[in-house]
Protein backbone atom coordinates (compact mmCIF):
# COMPACT_ATOMS: atom_id res chain seq x y z
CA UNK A 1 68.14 188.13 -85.94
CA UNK A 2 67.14 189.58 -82.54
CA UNK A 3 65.74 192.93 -84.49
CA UNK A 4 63.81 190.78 -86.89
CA UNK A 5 61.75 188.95 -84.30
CA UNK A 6 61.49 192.04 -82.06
CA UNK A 7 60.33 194.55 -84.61
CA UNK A 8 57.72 192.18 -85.77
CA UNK A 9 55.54 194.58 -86.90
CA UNK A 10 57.28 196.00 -89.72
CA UNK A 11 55.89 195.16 -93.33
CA UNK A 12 59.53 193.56 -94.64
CA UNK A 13 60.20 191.28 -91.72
CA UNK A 14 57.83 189.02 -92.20
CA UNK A 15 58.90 188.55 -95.48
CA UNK A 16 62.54 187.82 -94.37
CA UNK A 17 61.78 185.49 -92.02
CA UNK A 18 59.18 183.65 -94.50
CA UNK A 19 62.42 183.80 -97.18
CA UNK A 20 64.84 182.90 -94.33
CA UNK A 21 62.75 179.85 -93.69
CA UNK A 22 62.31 179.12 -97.34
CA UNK A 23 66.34 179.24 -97.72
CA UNK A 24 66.55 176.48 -94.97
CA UNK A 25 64.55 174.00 -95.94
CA UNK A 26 66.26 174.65 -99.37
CA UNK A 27 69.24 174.09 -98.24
CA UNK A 28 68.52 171.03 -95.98
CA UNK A 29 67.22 169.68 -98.89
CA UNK A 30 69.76 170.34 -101.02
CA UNK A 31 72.20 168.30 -98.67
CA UNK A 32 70.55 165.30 -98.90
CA UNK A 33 70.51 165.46 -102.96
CA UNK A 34 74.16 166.41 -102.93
CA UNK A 35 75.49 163.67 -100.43
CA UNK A 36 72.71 161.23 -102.54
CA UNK A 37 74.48 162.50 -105.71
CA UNK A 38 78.16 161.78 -104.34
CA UNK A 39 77.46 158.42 -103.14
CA UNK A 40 78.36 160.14 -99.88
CA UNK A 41 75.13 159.50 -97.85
CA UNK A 42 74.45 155.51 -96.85
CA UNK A 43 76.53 153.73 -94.55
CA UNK A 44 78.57 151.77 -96.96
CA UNK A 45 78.50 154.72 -99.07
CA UNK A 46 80.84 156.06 -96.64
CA UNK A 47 82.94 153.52 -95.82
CA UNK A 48 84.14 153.71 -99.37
CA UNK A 49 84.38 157.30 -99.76
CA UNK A 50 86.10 157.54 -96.38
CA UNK A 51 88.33 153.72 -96.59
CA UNK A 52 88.33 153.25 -100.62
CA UNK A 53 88.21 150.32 -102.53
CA UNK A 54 91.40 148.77 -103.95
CA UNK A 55 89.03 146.66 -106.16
CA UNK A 56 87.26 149.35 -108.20
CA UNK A 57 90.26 151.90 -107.92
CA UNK A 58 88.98 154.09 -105.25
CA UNK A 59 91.65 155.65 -103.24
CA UNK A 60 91.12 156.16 -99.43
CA UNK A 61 90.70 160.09 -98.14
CA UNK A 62 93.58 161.83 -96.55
CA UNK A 63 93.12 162.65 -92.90
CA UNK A 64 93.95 166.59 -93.95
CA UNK A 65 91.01 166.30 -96.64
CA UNK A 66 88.56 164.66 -94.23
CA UNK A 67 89.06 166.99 -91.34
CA UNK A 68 88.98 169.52 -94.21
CA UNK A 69 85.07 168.49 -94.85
CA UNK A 70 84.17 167.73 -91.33
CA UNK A 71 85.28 171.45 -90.61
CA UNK A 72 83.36 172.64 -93.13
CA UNK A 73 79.97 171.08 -92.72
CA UNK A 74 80.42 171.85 -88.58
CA UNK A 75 81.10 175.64 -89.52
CA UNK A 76 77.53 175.75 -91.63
CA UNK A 77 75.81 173.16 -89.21
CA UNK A 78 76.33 175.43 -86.32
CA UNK A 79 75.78 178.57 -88.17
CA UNK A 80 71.98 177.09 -89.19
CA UNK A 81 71.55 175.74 -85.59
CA UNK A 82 72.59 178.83 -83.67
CA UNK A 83 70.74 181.14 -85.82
CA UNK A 84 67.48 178.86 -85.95
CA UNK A 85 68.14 178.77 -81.91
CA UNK A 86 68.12 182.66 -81.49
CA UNK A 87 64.91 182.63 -83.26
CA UNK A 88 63.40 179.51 -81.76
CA UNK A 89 64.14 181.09 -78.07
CA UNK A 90 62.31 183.79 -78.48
CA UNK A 91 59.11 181.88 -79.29
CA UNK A 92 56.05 181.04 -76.52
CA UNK A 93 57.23 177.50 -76.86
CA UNK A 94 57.42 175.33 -73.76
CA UNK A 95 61.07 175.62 -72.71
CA UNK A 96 61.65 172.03 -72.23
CA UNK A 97 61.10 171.94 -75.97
CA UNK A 98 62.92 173.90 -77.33
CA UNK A 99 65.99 173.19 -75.10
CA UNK A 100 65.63 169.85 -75.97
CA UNK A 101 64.97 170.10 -79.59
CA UNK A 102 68.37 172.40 -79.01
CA UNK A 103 70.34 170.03 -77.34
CA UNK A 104 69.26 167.15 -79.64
CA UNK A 105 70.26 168.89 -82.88
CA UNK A 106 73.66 170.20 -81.32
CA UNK A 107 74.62 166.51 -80.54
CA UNK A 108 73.60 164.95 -83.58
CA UNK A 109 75.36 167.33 -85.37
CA UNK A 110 78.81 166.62 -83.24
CA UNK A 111 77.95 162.82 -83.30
CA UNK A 112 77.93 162.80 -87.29
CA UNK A 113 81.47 164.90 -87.42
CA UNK A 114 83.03 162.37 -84.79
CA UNK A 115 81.79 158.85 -86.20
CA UNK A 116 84.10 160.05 -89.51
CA UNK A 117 86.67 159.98 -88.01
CA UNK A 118 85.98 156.79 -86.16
CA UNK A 119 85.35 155.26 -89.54
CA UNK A 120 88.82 156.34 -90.42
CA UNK A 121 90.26 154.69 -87.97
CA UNK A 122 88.58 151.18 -88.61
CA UNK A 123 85.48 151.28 -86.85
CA UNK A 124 83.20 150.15 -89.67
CA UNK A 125 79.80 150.45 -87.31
CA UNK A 126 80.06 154.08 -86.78
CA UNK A 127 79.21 154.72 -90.62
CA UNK A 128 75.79 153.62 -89.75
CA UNK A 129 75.90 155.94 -87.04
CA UNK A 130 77.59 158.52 -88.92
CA UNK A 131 74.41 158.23 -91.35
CA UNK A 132 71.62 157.96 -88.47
CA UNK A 133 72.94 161.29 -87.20
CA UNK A 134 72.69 162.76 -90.32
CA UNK A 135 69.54 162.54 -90.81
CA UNK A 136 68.10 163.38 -87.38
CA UNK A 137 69.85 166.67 -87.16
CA UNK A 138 68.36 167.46 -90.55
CA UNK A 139 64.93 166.28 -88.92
CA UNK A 140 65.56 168.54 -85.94
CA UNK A 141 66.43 171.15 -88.12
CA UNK A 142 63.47 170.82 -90.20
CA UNK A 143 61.21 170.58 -87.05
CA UNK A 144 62.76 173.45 -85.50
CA UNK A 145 62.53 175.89 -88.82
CA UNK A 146 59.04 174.36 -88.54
CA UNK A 147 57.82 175.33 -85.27
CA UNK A 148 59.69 179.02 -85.89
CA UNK A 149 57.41 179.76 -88.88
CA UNK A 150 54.61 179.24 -87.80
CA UNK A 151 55.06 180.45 -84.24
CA UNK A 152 56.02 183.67 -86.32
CA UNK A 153 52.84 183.78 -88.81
CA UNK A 154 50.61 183.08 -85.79
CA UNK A 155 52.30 185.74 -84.12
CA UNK A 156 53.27 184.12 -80.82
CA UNK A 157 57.15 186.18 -80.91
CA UNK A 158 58.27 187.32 -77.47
C-alpha cells in the first residue's frame, strides 16, 4: 500500500485506490445485509443466536464455534483497519484525527469480539453493546475510507 500512495502519479494507481475504496464500502455493506439476513445483527438477535431458545428449537452455540467466528471477523476487521490506517497516515490530515479515528475503530472492533463472549457467559446487556460496537466501527470505517478518497482525488498524499 505504501507504493500506491507514494507513486501517486502513475495512471493505474488511482484507479486501484478508487477500486480499493469501492471494495470497502462493498464489503461494509455487505456485512450489515449478511448479519441482517442471519438474524445475527440486533441485540436480541444475538442473544438467541449466541444463548438459543428451548421454545422455538434453537440450540445454543458451542464455545469452539463462537470463538471460531469471533476469530474470523477480528482477522478481516484488522486486516481492513490496518490497511485503511497505512493509507489514512499518509494523508495531510490533522494527526489528532486520524489517531483518534484509529484508536476509535481499533476499540470498537475489540469491544464487539469481547461483549460475545460476555453474552455467553450470561451477561444479557452486553448484546446491546455487542451491537452498538458494531456499528460504530463500521461508521469509523466508512468515515475513514471516506476521508482517504478524497484526500487521494484532491491529491493531498504525503
Amino acid at each position: 500500500m505504501r507504493y500506491v500512495v507514494q507513486h501517486k502519479k502513475s495512471n493505474y494507481i488511482r484507479f486501484l485506490v478508487i477500486f480499493f475504496s469501492l471494495s470497502v464500502y462493498l464489503y461494509l455493506v455487505s456485512v450489515l445485509v449478511l448479519r441482517y439476513e442471519l438474524d445475527y445483527l440486533f441485540p436480541d438477535q444475538i442473544l438467541l443466536q449466541i444463548r438459543g431458545n428451548p421454545d422455538e428449537f434453537l440450540e445454543p452455540v458451542s464455545f469452539h464455534s463462537l470463538l471460531e467466528e469471533i476469530h474470523i471477523y477480528l482477522f478481516i476487521n484488522l486486516m481492513i483497519f490496518l490497511t485503511l490506517s497505512s493509507i489514512n497516515l499518509r494523508t495531510s490530515l490533522p494527526d489528532y484525527l486520524k489517531y483518534t479515528s484509529g484508536s476509535v475503530a481499533l476499540f470498537f472492533i475489540l469491544l464487539e469480539s469481547f461483549s460475545k463472549i460476555l453474552v455467553y457467559y450470561g451477561l444479557d446487556t452486553f448484546s446491546l453493546l455487542s451491537f452498538l460496537s458494531f456499528l460504530l466501527y463500521n461508521s469509523v470505517f466508512f468515515l475513514i475510507n471516506s476521508l482517504n478518497t478524497y484526500s487521494f482525488l484532491r491529491g493531498s498524499i504525503r
